[in-house]
Protein backbone atom coordinates (compact mmCIF):
# COMPACT_ATOMS: atom_id res chain seq x y z
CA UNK A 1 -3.28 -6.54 -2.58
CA UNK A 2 -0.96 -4.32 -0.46
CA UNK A 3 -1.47 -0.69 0.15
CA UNK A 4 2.45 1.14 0.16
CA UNK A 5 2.72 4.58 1.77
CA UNK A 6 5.61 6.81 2.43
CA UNK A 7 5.86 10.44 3.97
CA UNK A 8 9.30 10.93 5.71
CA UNK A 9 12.88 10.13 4.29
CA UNK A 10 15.03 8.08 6.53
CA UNK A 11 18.97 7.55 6.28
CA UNK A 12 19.19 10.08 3.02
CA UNK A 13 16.26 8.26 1.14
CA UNK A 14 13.42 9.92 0.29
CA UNK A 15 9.62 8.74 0.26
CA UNK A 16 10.18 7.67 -3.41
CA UNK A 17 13.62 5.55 -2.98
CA UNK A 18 11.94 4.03 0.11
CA UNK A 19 8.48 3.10 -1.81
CA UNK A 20 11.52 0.92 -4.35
CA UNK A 21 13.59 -0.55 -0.88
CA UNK A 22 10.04 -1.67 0.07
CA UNK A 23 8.95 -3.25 -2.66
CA UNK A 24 12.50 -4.81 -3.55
CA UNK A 25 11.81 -6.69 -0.44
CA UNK A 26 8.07 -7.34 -1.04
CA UNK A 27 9.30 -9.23 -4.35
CA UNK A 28 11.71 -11.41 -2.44
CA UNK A 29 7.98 -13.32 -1.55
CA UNK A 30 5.21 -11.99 -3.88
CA UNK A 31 5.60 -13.38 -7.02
CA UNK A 32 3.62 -12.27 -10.31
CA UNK A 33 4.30 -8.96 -8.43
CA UNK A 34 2.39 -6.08 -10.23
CA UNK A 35 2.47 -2.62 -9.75
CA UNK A 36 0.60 0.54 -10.09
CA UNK A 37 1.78 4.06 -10.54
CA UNK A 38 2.30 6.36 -7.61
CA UNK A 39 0.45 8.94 -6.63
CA UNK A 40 0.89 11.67 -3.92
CA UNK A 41 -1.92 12.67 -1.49
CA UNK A 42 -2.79 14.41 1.27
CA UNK A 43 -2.46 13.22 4.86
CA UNK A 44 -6.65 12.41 5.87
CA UNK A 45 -6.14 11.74 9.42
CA UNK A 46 -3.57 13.71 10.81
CA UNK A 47 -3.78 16.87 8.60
CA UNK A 48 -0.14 18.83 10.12
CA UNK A 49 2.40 16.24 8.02
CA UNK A 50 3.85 16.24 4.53
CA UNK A 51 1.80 14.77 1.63
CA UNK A 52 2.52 10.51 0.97
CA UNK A 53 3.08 8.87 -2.27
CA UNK A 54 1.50 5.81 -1.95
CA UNK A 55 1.06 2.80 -4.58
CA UNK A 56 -0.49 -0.68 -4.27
CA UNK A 57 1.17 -3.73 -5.56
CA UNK A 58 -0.62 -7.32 -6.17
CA UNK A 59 0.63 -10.45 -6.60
CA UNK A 60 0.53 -14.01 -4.84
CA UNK A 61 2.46 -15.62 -2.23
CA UNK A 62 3.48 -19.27 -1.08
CA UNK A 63 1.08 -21.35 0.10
CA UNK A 64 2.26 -21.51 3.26
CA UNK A 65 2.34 -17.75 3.87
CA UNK A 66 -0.61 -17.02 6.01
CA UNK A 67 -2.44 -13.32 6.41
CA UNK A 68 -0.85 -13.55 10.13
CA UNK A 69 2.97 -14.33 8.62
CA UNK A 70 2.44 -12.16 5.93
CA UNK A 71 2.00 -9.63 8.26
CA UNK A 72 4.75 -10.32 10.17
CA UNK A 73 6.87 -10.24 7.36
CA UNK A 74 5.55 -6.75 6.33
CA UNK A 75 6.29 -5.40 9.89
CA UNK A 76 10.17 -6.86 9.23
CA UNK A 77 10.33 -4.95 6.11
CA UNK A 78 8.34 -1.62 7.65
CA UNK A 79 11.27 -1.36 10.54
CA UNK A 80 14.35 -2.30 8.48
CA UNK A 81 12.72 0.92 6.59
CA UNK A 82 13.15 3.09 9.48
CA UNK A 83 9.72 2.50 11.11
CA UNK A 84 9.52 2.37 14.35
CA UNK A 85 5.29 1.80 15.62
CA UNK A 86 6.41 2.02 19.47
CA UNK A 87 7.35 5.73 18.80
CA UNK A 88 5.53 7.20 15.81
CA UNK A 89 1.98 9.12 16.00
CA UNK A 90 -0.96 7.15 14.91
CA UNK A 91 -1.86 8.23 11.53
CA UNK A 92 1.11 10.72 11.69
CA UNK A 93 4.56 10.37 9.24
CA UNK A 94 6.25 7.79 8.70
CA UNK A 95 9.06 6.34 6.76
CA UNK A 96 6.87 3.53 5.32
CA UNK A 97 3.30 1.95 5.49
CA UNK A 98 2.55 -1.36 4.31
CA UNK A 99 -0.99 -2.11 4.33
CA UNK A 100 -2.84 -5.45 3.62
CA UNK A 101 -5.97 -4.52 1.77
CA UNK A 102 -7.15 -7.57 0.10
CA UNK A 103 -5.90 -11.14 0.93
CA UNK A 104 -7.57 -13.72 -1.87
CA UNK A 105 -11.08 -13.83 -0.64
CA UNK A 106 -10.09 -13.86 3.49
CA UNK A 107 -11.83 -12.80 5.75
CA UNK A 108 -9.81 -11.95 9.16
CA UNK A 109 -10.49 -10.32 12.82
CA UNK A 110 -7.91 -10.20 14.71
CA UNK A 111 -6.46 -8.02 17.47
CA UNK A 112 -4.27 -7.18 15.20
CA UNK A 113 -5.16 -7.28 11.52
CA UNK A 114 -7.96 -7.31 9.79
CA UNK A 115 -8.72 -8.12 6.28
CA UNK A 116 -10.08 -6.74 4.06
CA UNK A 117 -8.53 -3.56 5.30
CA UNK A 118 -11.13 -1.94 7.80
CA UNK A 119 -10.82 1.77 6.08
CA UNK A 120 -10.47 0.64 2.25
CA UNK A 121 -13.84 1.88 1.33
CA UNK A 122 -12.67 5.45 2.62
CA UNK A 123 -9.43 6.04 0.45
CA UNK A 124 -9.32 7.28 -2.71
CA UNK A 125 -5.61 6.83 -2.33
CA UNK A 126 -5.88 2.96 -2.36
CA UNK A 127 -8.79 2.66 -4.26
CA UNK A 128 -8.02 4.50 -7.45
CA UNK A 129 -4.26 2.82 -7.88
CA UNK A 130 -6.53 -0.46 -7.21
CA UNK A 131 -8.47 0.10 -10.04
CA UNK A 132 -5.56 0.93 -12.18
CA UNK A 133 -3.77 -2.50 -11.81
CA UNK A 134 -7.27 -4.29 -11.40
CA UNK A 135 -7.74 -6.05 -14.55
CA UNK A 136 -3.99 -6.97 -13.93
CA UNK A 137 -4.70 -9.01 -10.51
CA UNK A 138 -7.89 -9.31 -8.77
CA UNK A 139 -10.02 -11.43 -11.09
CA UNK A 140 -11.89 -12.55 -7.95
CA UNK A 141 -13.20 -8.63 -6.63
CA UNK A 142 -16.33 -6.97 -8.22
CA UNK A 143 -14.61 -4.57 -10.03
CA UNK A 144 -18.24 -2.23 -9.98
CA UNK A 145 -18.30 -2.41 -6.22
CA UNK A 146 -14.56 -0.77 -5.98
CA UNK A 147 -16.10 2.07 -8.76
CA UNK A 148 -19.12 2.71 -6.25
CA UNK A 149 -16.77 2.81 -3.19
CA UNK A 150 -15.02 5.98 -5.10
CA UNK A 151 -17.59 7.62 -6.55
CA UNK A 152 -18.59 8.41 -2.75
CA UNK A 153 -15.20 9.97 -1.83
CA UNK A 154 -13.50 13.46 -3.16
CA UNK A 155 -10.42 12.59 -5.30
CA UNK A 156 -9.13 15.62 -5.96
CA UNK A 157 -6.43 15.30 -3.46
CA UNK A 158 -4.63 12.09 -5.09
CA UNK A 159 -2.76 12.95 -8.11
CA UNK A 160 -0.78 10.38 -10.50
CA UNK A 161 2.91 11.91 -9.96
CA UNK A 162 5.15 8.45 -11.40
CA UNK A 163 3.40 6.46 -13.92
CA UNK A 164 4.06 2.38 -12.97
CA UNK A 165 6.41 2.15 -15.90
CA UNK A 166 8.56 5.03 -14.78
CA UNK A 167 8.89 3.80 -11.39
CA UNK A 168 9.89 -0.05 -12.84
CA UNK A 169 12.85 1.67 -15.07
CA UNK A 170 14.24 2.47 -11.62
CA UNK A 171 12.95 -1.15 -9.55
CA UNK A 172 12.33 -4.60 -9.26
């Protein structure tokens, strides 16, 4: 399951055309790629930035695509999107976030990734297009331990702007 996040246009596309470049390329190695709707929220960690849209997708990927090259390729797709980690703010905009929240049942630490995502329990943002898709593509999660995770957190600042079959007329 990856988390998709946009807050800044880049070369004349906005959030929501770069939320379809990214997962154009996702497809090119998820397959039985699903989709939820998108929803716009407020920034939580860096308040002084625009709102993001932000979306998760779930699907499956070769055997032979680890968490560690799967990550890789994200950060491939993330700068031909315009993002560029050496000079952005931490937390602040950016052209596009690709997150990996859930990867089968892994369990990773590394210095640079860690799985499941360190900060899912604390957004709404991920969380409630999670449990949209969720009967769709995670057969393996406990679906009441997601619910519980959201009940804790205030919701009222994601909102459902593009339902998933709005944003597929356009995509994939």
């Amino acid at each position: 399951i990856l988390g998709v996040g946009s807050n800044r246009s880049w070369m004349g596309n906005n959030s929501l055309e770069l939320l379809r470049k990214a997962c154009s390329e996702l497809a090119e190695f998820v397959s039985d790629f699903k989709i939820s709707s998108v929803y716009r929220t407020k920034p939580m960690y860096l308040q002084n930035q625009d709102s993001f849209l932000n979306m998760v997708l779930c699907g499956f990927v070769k055997d032979d695509i680890t968490p560690q090259l799967l990550l890789e390729k994200i950060h491939k797709i993330e700068a031909s999107l315009g993002r560029n980690r050496k000079n952005e703010v931490r937390n602040g905009p950016r052209s596009i976030d690709i997150d990996i929240e859930i990867f089968d049942k892994m369990k990773v630490s590394s210095s640079n990734l860690e799985i499941p995502h360190p900060r899912l329990k604390e957004r709404a943002f991920v969380l409630i297009p999670i449990l949209e898709i969720f009967e769709e593509c995670a057969d393996f999660i406990d679906r009441d331990e997601f619910v519980f995770w959201l009940k804790q957190l205030d919701v009222s600042d994601v909102e459902k702007i593009l339902p998933k079959e709005e944003f597929l007329k356009k995509n994939i």
